[in-house]
Structures are given as structure tokens and as C-alpha cells.
N, C-alpha and C. Protein backbone atom coordinates (compact mmCIF):
# COMPACT_ATOMS: atom_id res chain seq x y z
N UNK A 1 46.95 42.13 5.58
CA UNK A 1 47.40 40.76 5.65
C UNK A 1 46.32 39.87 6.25
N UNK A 2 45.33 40.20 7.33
CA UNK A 2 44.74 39.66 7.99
C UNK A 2 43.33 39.40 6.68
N UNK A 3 43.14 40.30 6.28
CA UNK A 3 42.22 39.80 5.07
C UNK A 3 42.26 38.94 4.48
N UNK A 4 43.37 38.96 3.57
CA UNK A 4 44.11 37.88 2.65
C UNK A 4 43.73 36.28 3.52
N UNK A 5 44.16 36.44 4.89
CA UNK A 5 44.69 34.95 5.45
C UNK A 5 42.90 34.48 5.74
N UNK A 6 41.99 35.23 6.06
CA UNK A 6 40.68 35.09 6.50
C UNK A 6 39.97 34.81 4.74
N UNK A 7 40.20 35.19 3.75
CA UNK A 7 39.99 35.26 2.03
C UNK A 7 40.55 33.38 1.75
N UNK A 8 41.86 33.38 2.01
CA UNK A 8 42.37 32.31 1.71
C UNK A 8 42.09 31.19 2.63
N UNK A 9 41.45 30.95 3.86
CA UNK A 9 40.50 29.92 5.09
C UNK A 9 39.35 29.57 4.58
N UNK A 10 38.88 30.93 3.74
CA UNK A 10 37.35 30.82 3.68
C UNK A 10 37.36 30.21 2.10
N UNK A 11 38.23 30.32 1.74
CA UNK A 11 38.27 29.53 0.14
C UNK A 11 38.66 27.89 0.63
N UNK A 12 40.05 28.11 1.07
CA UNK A 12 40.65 26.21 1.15
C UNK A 12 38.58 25.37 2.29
N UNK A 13 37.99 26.19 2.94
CA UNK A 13 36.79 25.46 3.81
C UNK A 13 35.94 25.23 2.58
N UNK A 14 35.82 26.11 1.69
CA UNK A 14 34.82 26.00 0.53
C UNK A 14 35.12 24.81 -0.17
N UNK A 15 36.72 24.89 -0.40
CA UNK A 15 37.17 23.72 -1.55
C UNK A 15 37.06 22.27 -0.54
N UNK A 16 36.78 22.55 0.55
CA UNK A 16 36.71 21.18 1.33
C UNK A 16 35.87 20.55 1.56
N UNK A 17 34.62 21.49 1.68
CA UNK A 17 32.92 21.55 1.75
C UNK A 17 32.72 20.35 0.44
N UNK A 18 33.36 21.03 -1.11
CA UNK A 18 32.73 20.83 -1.96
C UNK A 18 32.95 19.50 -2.18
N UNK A 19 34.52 19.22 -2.23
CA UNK A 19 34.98 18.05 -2.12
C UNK A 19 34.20 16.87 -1.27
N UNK A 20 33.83 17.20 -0.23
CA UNK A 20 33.60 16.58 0.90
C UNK A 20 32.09 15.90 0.46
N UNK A 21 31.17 16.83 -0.27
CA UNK A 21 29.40 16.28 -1.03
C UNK A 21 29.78 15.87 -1.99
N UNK A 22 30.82 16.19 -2.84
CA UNK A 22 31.19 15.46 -4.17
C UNK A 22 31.42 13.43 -3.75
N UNK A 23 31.90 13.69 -3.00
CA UNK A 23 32.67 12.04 -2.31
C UNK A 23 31.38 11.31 -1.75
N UNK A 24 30.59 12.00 -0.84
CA UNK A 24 29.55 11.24 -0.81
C UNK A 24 28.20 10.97 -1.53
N UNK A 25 27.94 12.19 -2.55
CA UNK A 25 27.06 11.69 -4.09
C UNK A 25 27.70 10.35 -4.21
N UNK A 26 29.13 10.30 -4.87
CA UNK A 26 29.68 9.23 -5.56
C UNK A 26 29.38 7.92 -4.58
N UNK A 27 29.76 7.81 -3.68
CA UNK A 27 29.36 6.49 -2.55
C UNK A 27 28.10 6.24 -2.83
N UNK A 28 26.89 7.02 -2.60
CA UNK A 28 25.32 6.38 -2.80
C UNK A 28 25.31 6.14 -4.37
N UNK A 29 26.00 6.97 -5.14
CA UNK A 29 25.63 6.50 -6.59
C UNK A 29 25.68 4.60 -6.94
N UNK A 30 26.97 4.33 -6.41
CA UNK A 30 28.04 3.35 -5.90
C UNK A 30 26.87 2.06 -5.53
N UNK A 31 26.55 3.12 -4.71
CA UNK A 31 25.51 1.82 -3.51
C UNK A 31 24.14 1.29 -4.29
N UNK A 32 23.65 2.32 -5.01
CA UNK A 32 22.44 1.96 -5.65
C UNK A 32 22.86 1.06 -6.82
N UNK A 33 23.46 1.49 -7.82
CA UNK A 33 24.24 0.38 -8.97
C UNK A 33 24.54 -1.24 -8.15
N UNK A 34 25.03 -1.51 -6.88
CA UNK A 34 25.53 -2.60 -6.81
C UNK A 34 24.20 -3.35 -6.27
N UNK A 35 23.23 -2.65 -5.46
CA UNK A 35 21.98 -3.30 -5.16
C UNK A 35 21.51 -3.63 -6.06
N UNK A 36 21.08 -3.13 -7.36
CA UNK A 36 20.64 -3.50 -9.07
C UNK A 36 21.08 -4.68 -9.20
N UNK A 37 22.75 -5.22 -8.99
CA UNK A 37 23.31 -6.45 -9.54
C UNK A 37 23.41 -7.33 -8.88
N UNK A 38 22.72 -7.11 -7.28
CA UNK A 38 23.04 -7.81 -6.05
C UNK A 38 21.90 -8.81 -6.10
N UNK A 39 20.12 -7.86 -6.65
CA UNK A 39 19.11 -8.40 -6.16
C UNK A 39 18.78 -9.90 -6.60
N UNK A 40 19.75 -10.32 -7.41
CA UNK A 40 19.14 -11.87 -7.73
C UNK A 40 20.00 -12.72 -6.48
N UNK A 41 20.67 -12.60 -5.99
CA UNK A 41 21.30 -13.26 -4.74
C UNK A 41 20.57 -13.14 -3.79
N UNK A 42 20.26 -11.38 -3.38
CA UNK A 42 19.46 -11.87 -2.28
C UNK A 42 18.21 -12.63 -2.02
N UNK A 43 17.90 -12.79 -0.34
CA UNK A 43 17.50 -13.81 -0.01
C UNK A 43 15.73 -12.82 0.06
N UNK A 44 14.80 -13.79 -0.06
CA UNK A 44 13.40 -13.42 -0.21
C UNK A 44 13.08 -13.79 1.08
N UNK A 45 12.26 -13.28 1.63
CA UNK A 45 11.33 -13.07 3.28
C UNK A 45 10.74 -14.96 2.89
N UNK A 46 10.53 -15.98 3.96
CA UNK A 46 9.82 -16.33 3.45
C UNK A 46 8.41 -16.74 3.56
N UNK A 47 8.10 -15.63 3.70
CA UNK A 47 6.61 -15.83 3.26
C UNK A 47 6.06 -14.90 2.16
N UNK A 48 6.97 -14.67 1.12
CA UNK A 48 7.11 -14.13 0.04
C UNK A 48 7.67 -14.25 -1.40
N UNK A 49 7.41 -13.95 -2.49
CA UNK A 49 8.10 -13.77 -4.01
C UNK A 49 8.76 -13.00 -4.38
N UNK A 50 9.71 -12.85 -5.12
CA UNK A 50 10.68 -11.66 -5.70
C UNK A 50 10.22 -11.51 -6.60
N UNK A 51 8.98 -10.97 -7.46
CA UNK A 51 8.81 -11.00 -9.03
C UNK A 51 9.79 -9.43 -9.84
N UNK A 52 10.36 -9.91 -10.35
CA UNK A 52 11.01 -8.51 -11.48
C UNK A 52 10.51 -8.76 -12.88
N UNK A 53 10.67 -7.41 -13.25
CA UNK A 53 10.20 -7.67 -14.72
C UNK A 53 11.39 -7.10 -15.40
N UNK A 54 11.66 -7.18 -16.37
CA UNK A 54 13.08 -6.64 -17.39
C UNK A 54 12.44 -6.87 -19.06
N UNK A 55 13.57 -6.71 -19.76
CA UNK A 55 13.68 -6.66 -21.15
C UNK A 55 15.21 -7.18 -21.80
N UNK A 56 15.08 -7.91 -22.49
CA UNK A 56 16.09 -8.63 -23.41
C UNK A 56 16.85 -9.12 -22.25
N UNK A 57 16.01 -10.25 -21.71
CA UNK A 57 17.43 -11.02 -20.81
C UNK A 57 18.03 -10.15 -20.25
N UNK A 58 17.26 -8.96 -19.37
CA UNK A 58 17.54 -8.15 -18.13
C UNK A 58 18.22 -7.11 -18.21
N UNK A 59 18.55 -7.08 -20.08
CA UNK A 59 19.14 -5.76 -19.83
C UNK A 59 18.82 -4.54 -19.65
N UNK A 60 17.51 -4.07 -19.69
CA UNK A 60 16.58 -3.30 -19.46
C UNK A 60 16.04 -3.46 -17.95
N UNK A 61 15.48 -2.62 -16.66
CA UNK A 61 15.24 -3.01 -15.77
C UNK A 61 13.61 -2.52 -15.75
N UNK A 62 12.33 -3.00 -15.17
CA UNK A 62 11.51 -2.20 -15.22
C UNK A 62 10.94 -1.76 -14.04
N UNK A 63 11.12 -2.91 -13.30
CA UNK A 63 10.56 -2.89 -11.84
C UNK A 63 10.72 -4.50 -11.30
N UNK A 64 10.34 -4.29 -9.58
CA UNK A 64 10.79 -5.41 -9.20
C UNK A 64 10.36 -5.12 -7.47
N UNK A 65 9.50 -6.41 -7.27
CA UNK A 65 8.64 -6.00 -5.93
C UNK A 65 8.71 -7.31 -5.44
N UNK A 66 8.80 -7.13 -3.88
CA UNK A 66 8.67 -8.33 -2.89
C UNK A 66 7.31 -8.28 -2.53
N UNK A 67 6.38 -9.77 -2.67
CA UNK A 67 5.32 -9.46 -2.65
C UNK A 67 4.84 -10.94 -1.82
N UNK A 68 4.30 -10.24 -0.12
CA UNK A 68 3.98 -11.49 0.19
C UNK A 68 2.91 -12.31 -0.14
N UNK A 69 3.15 -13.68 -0.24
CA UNK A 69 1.62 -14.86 -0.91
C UNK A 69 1.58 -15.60 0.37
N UNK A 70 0.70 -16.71 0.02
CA UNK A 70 0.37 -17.65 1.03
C UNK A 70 0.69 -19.22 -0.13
N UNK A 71 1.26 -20.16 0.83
CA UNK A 71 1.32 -21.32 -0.52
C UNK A 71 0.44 -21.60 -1.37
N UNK A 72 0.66 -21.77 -3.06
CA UNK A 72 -0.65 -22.65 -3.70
C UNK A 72 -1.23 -20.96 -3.97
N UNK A 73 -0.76 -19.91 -4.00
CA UNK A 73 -1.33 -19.16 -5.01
C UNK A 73 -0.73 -18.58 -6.34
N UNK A 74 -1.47 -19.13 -7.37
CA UNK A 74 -1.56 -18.62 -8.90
C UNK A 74 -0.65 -17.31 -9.02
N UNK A 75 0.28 -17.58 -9.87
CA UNK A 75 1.10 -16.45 -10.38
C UNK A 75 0.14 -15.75 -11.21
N UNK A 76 -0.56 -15.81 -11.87
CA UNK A 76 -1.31 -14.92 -12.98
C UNK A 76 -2.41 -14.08 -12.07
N UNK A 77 -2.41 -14.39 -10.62
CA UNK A 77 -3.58 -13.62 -9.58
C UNK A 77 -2.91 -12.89 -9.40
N UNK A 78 -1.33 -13.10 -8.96
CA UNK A 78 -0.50 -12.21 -7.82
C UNK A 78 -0.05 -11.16 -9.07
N UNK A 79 0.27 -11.41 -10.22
CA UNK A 79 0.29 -10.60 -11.39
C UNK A 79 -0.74 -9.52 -11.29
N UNK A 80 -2.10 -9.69 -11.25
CA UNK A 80 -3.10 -8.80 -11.66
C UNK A 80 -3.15 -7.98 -10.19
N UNK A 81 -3.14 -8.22 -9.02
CA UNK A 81 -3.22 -8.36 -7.44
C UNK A 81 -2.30 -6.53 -7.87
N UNK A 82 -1.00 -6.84 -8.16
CA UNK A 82 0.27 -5.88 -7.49
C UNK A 82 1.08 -5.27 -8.76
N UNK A 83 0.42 -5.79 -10.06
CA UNK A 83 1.09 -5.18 -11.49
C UNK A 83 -0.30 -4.71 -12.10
N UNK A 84 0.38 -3.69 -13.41
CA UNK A 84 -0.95 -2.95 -14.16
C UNK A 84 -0.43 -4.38 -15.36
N UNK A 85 -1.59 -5.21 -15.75
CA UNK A 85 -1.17 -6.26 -17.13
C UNK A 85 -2.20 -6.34 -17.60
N UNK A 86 -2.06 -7.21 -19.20
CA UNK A 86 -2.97 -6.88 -20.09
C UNK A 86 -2.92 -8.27 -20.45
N UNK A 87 -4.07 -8.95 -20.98
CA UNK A 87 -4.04 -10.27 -21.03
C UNK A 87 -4.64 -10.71 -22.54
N UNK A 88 -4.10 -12.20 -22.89
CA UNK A 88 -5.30 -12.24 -23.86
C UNK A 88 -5.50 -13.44 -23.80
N UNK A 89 -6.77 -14.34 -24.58
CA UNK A 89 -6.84 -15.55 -24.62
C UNK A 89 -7.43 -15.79 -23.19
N UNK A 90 -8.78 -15.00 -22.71
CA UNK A 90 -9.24 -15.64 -21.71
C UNK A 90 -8.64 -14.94 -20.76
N UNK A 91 -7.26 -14.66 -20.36
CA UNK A 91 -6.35 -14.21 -19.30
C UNK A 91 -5.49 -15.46 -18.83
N UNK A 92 -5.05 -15.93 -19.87
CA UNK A 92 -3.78 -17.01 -19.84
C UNK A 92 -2.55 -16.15 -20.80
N UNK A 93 -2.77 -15.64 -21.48
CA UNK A 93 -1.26 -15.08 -22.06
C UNK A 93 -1.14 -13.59 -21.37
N UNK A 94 -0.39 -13.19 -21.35
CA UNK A 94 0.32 -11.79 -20.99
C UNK A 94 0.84 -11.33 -21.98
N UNK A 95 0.39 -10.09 -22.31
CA UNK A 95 0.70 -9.30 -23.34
C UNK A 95 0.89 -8.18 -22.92
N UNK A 96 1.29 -7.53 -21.94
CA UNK A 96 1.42 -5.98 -21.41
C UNK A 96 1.66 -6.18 -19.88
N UNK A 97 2.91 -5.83 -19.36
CA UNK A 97 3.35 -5.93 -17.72
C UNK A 97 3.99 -3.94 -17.73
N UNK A 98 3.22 -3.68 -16.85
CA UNK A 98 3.53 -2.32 -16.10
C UNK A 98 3.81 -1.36 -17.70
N UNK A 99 2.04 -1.33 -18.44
CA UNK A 99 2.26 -0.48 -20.06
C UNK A 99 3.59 -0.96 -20.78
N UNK A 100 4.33 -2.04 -20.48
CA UNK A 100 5.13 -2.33 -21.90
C UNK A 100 4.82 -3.41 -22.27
N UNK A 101 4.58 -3.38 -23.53
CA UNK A 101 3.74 -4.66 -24.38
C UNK A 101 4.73 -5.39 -25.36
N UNK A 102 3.95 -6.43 -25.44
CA UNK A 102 4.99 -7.29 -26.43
C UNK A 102 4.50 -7.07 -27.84
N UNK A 103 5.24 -7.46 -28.94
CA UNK A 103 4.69 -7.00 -29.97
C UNK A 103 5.05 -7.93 -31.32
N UNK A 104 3.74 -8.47 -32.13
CA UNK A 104 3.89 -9.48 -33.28
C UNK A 104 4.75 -8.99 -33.91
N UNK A 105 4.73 -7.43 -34.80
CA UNK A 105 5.65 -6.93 -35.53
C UNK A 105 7.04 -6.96 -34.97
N UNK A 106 7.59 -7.03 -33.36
CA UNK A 106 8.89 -6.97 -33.83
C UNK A 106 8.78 -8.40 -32.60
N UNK A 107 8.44 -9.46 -32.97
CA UNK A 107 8.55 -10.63 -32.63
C UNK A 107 8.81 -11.00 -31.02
N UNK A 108 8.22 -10.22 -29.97
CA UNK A 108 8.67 -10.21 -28.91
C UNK A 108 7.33 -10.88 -28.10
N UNK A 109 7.43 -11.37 -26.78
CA UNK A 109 6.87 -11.97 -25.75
C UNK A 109 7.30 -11.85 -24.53
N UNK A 110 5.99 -12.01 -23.87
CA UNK A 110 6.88 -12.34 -22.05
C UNK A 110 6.95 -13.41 -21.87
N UNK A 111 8.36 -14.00 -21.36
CA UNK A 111 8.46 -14.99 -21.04
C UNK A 111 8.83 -14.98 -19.40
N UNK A 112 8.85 -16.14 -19.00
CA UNK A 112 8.82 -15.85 -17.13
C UNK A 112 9.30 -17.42 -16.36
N UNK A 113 10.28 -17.02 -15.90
CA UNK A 113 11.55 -18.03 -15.44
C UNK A 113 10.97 -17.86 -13.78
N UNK A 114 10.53 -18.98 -13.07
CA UNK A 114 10.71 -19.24 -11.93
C UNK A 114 12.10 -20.28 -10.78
N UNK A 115 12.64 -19.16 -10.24
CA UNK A 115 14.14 -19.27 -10.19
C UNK A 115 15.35 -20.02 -10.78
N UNK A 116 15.12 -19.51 -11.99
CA UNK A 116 16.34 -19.72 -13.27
C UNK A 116 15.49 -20.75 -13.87
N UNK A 117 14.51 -20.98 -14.16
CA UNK A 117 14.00 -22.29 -14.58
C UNK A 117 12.67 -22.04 -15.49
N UNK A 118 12.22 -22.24 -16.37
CA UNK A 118 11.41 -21.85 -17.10
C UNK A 118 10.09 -23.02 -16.73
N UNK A 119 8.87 -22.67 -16.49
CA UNK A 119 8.21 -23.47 -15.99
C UNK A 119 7.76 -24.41 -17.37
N UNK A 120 6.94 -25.23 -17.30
CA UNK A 120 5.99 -25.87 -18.04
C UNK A 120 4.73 -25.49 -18.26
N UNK A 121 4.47 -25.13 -17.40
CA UNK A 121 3.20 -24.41 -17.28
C UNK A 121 2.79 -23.16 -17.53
N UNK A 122 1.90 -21.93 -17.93
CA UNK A 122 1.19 -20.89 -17.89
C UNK A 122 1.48 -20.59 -16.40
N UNK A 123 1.49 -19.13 -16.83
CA UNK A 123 1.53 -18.47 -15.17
C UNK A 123 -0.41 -18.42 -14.54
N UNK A 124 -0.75 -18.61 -16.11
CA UNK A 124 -2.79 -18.89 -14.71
C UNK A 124 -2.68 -20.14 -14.16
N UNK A 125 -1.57 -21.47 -14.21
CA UNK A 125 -1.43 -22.28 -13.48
C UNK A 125 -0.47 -22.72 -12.81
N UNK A 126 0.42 -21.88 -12.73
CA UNK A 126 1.62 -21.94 -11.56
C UNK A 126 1.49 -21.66 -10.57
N UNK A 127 1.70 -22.72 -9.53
CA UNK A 127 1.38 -21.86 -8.31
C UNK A 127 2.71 -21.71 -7.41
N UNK A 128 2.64 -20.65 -6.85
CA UNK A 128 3.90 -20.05 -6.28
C UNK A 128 4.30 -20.58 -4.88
N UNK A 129 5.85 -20.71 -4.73
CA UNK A 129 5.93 -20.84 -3.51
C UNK A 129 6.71 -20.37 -2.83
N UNK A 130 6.64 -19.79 -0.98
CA UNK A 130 7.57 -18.93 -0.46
C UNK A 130 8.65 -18.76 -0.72
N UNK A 131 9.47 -17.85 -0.91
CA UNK A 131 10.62 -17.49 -1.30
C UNK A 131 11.16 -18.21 -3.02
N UNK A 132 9.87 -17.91 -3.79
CA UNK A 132 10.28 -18.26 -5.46
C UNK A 132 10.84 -17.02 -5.89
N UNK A 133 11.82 -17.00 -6.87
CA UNK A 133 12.21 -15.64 -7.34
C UNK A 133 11.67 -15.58 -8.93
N UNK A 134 10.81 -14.91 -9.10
CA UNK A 134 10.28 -15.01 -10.54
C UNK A 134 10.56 -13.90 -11.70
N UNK A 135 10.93 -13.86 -12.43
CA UNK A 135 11.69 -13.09 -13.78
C UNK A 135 10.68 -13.13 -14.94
N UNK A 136 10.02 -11.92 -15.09
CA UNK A 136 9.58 -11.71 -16.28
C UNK A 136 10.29 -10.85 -17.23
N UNK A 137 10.53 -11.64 -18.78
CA UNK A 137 11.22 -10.77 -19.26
C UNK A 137 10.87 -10.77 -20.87
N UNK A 138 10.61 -9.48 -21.47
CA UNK A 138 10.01 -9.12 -22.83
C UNK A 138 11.57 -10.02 -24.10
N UNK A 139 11.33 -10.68 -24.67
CA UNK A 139 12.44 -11.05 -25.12
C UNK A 139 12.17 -11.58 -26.77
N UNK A 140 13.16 -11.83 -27.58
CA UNK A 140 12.47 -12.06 -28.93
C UNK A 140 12.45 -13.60 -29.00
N UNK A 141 11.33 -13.97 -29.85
CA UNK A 141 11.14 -15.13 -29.77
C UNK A 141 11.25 -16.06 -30.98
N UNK A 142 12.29 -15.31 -31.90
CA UNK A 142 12.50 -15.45 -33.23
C UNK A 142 13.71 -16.44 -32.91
């Protein structure tokens, strides 16, 4: 009898163990997904930029770095500075952010929204300012 009851402790601790890492995987899974949908709210250091990069109007994620500047410096510096990019036309267009490229055949470009707002300007003449949140994103331009 004493077996059985020491057989059946050591099973219900197992099934409790397992339960118990199962519940907290799921919580961090939880936590990382809502930081993904959080990061355009939060707030930027300020003596810094939020630049992210994405695909089709963000539905794709690629990367996304807080990167401190000083006022009055060139987005197309801080680009080359802290991303792998590929340029053309001198190094005024962007054609390749972190190896994904845009492409004539299937009509795509980077385009790049400084906080929700699409500039006027080229990013070799934008100049950035503390706490800008900037969005690059591969998108079709058809």
C-alpha cells in the first residue's frame, strides 16, 4: 500500500511540475506578442529615434532599434551608422535595409514615415529629431 501512495505523490508532483512550466512558457509567450503591438506607443529616450523597419504596412516585422542622435542629424547617416543598406543614385534612394531589397519586377520600394507622417523630403535630407519615431516600410507602389 505504501508503494502505491508514494507511486501516486510522485505522479500527481510530476503532473504539477508540468503544468506549473506549461503556464509560465504561455505568460512570456503572452508578453513578447504584446510588446510587438505596444512598440509604436511607447515613449522614445529623449535623446533618441525609434527607427523600425517592416513590410507591407507592418505586416511583416524586420527589426527595430533605439538609436541615440544629437539634433540636426541626417536620417540617411544614422541609416548607414546602425543598418546594413544599399543605396542608389549617389546614396539618396534606398534600395536594400538589413539584405531585403525592393524590387522593379514586383513593384515595391522603401518608403519611410516620420511619426505617422510621410516627409517631403529624402531621408539624405531629413534631419532627425529627439524622440522621432521613424517607419521604414517595403510596400507596393503600384
Amino acid at each position: 500500500m505504501k508503494k502505491w501512495m508514494l507511486m501516486f505523490t510522485v505522479i500527481i508532483l510530476s503532473a504539477g511540475l508540468l503544468i506549473g512550466c506549461t503556464s509560465e512558457d504561455d505568460t512570456n509567450q503572452n508578453t513578447s506578442v504584446s510588446t510587438n503591438e505596444t512598440s509604436d506607443t511607447e515613449q522614445v529616450a529623449e535623446d533618441s529615434v525609434r527607427i523600425t523597419v517592416s513590410i507591407n504596412e507592418g505586416e511583416e516585422f524586420v527589426t527595430e532599434e533605439e538609436i541615440e542622435i544629437e539634433e540636426g542629424d541626417i536620417l540617411m547617416d544614422v541609416m548607414e551608422e546602425n543598418f546594413y543598406i544599399e543605396t542608389e543614385f549617389d546614396g539618396t534612394y534606398i534600395t536594400s535595409i538589413e539584405r531585403v531589397a525592393a524590387s522593379d519586377e514586383d513593384g515595391t520600394a522603401w518608403m519611410f514615415f516620420v511619426n505617422d507622417e510621410m516627409p517631403t523630403v529624402g531621408a539624405s535630407e531629413y534631419e532627425l529629431s529627439p524622440g522621432d519615431k521613424v517607419v521604414f516600410d517595403l510596400q507596393s507602389w503600384e
